[in-house]
N, C-alpha and C. Protein backbone atom coordinates (compact mmCIF):
# COMPACT_ATOMS: atom_id res chain seq x y z
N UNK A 1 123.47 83.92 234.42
CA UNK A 1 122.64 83.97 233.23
C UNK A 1 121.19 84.17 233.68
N UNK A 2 120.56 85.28 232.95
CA UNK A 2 118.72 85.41 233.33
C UNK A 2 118.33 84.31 232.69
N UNK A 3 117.07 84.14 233.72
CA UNK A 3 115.85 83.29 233.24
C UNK A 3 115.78 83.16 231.77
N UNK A 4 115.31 84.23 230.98
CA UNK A 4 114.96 84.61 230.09
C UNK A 4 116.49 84.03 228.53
N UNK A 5 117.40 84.02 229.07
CA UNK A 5 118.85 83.85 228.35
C UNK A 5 119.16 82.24 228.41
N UNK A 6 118.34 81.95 229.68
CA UNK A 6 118.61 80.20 230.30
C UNK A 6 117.74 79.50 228.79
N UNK A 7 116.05 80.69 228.94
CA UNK A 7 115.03 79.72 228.18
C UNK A 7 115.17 79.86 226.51
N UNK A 8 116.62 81.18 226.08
CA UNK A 8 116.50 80.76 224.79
C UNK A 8 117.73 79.70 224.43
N UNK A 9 118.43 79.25 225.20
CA UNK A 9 119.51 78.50 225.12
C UNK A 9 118.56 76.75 224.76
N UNK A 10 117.49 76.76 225.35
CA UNK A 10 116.94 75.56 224.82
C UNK A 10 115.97 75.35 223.63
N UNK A 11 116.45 73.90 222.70
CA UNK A 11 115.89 73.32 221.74
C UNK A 11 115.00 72.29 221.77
N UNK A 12 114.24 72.03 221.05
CA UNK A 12 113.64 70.73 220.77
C UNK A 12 112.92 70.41 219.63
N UNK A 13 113.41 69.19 219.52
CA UNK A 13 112.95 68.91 217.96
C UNK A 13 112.10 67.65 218.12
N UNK A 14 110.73 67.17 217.85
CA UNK A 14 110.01 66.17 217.53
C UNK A 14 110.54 65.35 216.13
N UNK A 15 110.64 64.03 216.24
CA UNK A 15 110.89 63.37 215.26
C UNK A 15 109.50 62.28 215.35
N UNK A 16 109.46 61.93 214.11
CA UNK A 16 108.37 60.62 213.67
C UNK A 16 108.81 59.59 212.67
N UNK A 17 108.34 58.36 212.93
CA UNK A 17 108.95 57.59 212.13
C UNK A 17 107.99 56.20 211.72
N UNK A 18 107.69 56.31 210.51
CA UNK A 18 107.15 55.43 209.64
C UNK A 18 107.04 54.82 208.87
N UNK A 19 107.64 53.68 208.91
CA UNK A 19 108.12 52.74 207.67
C UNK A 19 107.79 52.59 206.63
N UNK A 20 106.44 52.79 207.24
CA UNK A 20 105.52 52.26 205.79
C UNK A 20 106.08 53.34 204.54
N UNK A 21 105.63 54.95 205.15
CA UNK A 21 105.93 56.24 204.43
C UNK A 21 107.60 56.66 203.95
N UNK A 22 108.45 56.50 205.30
CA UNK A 22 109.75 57.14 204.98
C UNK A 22 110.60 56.15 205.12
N UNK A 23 111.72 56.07 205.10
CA UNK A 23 113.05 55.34 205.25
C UNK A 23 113.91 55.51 206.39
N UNK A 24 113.49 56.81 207.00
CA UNK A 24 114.21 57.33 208.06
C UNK A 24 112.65 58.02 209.17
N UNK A 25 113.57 58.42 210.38
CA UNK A 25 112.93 59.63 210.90
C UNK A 25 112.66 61.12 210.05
N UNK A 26 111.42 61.68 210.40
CA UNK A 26 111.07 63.12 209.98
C UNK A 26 110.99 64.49 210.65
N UNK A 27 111.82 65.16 210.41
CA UNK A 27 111.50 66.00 211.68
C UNK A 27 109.95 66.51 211.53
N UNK A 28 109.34 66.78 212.78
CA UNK A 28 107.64 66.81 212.55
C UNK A 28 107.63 68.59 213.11
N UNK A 29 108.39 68.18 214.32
CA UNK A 29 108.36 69.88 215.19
C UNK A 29 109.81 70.61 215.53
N UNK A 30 110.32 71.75 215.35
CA UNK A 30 111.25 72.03 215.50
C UNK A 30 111.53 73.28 216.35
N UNK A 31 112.17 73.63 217.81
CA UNK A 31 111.62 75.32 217.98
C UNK A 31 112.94 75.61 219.35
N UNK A 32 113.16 76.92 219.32
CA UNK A 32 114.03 77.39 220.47
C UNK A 32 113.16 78.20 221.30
N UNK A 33 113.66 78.12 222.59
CA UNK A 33 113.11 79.17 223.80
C UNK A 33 111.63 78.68 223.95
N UNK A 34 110.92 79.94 224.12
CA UNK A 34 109.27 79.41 224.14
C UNK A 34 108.61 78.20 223.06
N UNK A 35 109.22 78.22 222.31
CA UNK A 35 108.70 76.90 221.10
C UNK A 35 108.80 75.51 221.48
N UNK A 36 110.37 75.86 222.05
CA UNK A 36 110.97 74.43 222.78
C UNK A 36 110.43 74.12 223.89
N UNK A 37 109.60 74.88 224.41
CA UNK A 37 109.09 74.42 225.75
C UNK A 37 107.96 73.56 225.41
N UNK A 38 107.23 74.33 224.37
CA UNK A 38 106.05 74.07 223.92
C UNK A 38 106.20 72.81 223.47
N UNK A 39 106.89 72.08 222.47
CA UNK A 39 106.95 71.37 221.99
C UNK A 39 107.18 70.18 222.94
N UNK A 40 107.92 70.24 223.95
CA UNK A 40 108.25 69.12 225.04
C UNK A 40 107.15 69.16 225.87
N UNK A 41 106.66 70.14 226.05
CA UNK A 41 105.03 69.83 227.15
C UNK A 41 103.98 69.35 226.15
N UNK A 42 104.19 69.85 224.63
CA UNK A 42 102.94 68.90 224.17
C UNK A 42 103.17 67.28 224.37
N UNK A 43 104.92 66.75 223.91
CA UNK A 43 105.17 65.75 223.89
C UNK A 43 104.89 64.84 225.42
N UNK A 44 105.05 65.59 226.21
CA UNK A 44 104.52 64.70 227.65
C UNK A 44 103.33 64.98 227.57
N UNK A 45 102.33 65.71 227.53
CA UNK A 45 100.68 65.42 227.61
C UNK A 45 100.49 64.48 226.99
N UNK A 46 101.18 64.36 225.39
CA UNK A 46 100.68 63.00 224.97
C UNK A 46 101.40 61.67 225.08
N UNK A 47 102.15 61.88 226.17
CA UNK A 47 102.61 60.99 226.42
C UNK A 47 103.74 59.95 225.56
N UNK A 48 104.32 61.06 225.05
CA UNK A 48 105.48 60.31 224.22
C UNK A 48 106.96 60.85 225.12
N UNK A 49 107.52 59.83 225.07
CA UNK A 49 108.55 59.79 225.69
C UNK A 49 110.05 61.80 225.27
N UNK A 50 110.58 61.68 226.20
CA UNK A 50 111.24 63.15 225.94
C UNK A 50 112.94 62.88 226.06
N UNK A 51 113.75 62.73 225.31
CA UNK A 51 114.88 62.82 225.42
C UNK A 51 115.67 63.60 225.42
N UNK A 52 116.90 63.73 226.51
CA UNK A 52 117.60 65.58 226.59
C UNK A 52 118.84 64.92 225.54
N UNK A 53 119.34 65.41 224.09
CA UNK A 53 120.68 65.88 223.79
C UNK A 53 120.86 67.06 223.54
N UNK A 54 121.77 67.76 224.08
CA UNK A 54 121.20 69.43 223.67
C UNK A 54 122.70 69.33 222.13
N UNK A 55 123.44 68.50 221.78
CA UNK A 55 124.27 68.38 220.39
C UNK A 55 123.51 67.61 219.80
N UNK A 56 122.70 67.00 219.94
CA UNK A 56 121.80 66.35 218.73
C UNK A 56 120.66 67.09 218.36
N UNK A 57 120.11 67.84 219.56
CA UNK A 57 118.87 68.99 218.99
C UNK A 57 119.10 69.67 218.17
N UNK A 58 120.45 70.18 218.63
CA UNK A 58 121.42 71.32 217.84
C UNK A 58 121.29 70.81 216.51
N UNK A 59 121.95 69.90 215.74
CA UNK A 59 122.30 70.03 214.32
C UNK A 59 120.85 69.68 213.79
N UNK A 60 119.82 68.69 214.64
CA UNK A 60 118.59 68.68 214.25
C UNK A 60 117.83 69.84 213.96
N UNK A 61 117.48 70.64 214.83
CA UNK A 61 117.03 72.19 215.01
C UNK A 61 117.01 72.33 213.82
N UNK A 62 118.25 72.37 213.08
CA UNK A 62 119.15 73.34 211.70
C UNK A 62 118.53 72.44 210.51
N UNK A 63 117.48 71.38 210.36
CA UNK A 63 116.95 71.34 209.65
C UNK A 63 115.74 71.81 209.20
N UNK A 64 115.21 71.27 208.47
CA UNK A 64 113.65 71.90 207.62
C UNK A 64 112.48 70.77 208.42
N UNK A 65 111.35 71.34 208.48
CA UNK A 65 110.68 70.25 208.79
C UNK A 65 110.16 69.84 207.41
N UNK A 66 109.29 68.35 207.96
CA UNK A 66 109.21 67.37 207.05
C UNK A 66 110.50 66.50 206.03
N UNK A 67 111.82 66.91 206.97
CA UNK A 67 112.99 66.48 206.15
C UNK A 67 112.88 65.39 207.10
N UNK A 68 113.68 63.99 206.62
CA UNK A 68 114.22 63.21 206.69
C UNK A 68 115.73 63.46 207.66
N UNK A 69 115.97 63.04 208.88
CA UNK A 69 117.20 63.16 209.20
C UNK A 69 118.65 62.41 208.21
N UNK A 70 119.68 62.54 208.36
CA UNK A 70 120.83 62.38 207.61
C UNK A 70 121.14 61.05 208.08
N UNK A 71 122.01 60.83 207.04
CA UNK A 71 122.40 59.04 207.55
C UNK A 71 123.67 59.55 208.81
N UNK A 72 124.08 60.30 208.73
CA UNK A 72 125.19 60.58 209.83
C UNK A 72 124.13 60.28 210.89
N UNK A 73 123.61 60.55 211.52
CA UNK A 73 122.53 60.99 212.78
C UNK A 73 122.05 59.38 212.58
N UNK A 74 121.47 58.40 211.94
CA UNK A 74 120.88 57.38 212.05
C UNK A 74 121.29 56.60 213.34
N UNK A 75 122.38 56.49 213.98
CA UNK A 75 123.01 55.81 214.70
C UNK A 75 122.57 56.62 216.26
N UNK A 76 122.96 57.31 216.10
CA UNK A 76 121.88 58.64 217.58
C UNK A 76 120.63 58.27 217.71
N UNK A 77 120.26 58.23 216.52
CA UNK A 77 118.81 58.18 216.84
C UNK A 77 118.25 56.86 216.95
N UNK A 78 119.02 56.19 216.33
CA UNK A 78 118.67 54.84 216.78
C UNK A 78 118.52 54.53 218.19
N UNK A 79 119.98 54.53 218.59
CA UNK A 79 120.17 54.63 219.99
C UNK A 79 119.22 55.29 221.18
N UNK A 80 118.49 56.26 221.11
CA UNK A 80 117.33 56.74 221.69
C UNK A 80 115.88 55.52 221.38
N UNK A 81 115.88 55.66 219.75
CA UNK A 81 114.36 54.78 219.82
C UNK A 81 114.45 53.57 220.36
N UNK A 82 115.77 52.76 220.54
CA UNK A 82 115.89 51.18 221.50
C UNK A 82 115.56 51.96 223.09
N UNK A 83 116.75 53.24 223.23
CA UNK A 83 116.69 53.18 224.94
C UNK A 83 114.66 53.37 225.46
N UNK A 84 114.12 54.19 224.19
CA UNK A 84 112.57 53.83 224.65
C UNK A 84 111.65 52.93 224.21
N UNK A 85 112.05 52.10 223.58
CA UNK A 85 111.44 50.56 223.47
C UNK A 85 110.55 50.08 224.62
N UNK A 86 111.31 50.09 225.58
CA UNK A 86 110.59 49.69 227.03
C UNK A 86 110.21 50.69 227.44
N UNK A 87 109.80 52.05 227.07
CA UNK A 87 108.42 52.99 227.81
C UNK A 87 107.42 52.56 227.83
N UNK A 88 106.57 52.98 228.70
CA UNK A 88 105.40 51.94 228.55
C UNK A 88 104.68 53.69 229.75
N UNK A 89 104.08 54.65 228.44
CA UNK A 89 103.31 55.57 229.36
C UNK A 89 102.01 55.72 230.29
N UNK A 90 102.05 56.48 231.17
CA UNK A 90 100.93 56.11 232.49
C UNK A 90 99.95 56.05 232.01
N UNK A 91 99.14 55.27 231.99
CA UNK A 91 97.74 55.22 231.77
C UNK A 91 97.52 54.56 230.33
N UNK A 92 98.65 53.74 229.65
CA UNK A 92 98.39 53.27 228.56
C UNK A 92 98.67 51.68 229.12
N UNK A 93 97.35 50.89 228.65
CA UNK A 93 97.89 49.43 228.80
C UNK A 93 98.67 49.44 228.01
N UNK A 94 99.71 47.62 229.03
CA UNK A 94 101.23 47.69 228.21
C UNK A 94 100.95 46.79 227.09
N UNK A 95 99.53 46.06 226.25
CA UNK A 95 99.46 45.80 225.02
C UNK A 95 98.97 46.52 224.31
N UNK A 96 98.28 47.52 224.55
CA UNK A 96 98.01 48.69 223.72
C UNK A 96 99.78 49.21 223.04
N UNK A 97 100.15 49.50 224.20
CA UNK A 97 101.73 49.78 223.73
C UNK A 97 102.87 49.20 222.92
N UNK A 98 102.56 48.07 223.59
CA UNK A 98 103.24 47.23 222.48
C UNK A 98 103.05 47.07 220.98
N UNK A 99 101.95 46.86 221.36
CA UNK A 99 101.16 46.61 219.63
C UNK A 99 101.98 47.03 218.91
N UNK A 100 102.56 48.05 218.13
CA UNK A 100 103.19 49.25 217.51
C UNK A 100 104.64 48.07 217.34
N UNK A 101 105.49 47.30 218.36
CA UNK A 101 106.64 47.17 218.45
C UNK A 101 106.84 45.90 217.88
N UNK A 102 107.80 45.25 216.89
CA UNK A 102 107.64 44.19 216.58
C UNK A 102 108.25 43.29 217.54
N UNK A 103 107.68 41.95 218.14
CA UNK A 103 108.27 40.84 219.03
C UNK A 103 109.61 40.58 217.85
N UNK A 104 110.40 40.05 219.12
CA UNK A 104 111.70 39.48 218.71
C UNK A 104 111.67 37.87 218.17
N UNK A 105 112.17 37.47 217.03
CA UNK A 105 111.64 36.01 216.82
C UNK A 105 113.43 35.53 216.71
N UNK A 106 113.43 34.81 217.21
CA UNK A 106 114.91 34.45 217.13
C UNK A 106 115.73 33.71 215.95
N UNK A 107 114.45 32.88 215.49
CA UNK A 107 115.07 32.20 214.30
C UNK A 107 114.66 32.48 213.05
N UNK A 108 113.90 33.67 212.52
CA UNK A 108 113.05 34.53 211.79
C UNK A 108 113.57 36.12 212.09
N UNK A 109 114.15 36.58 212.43
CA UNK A 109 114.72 38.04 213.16
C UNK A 109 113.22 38.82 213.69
N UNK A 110 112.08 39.29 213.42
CA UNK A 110 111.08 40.18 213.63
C UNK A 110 110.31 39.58 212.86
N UNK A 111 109.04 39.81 213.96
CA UNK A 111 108.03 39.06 213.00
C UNK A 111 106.74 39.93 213.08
């Protein structure tokens, strides 16, 4: 396979998620080949974490942006936002980082 056939075979989709605003994740960025590159090098300059599923990009991709992902997908994506819970990116103090995450209260659930 050329270079060129390798780089349209890849996706990437940015998601965001805000309680306050939505109920779910949003897709924010969505793109194949040169887009998808783009979109994952913006996401590491700013230092947000990058996850490879190339079957979860997939049916993601195939949405609209500013949509809401599906309750099917909630469970995927869950599963990613715990596995980066504990990122903690270079050059960010780790209470700056935290801030954002709610502590665990054990006899209160989140506080």
């Amino acid at each position: 396979m050329s270079g060129f056939e390798e780089l349209m075979k890849k996706k990437a989709v940015a998601l965001k998620y805000d309680a306050q605003k939505n109920g779910a994740p949003v897709i924010v960025a969505s793109g194949m080949g040169y887009m998808a590159e783009k979109i994952t090098e913006a996401a590491m300059e700013a230092g947000v974490p990058v996850y490879e599923d190339d079957s979860l990009a997939t049916l993601l991709s195939q949405m609209k942006l500013g949509a809401a992902i599906p309750q099917e997908l909630y469970q995927a994506v869950v599963d990613i936002y715990i596995y980066f819970l504990g990122f903690v990116p270079e050059g960010i103090p780790e209470e700056q980082e935290r801030s954002g995450i709610p502590e665990q209260d054990e006899s209160k659930g989140t506080r």
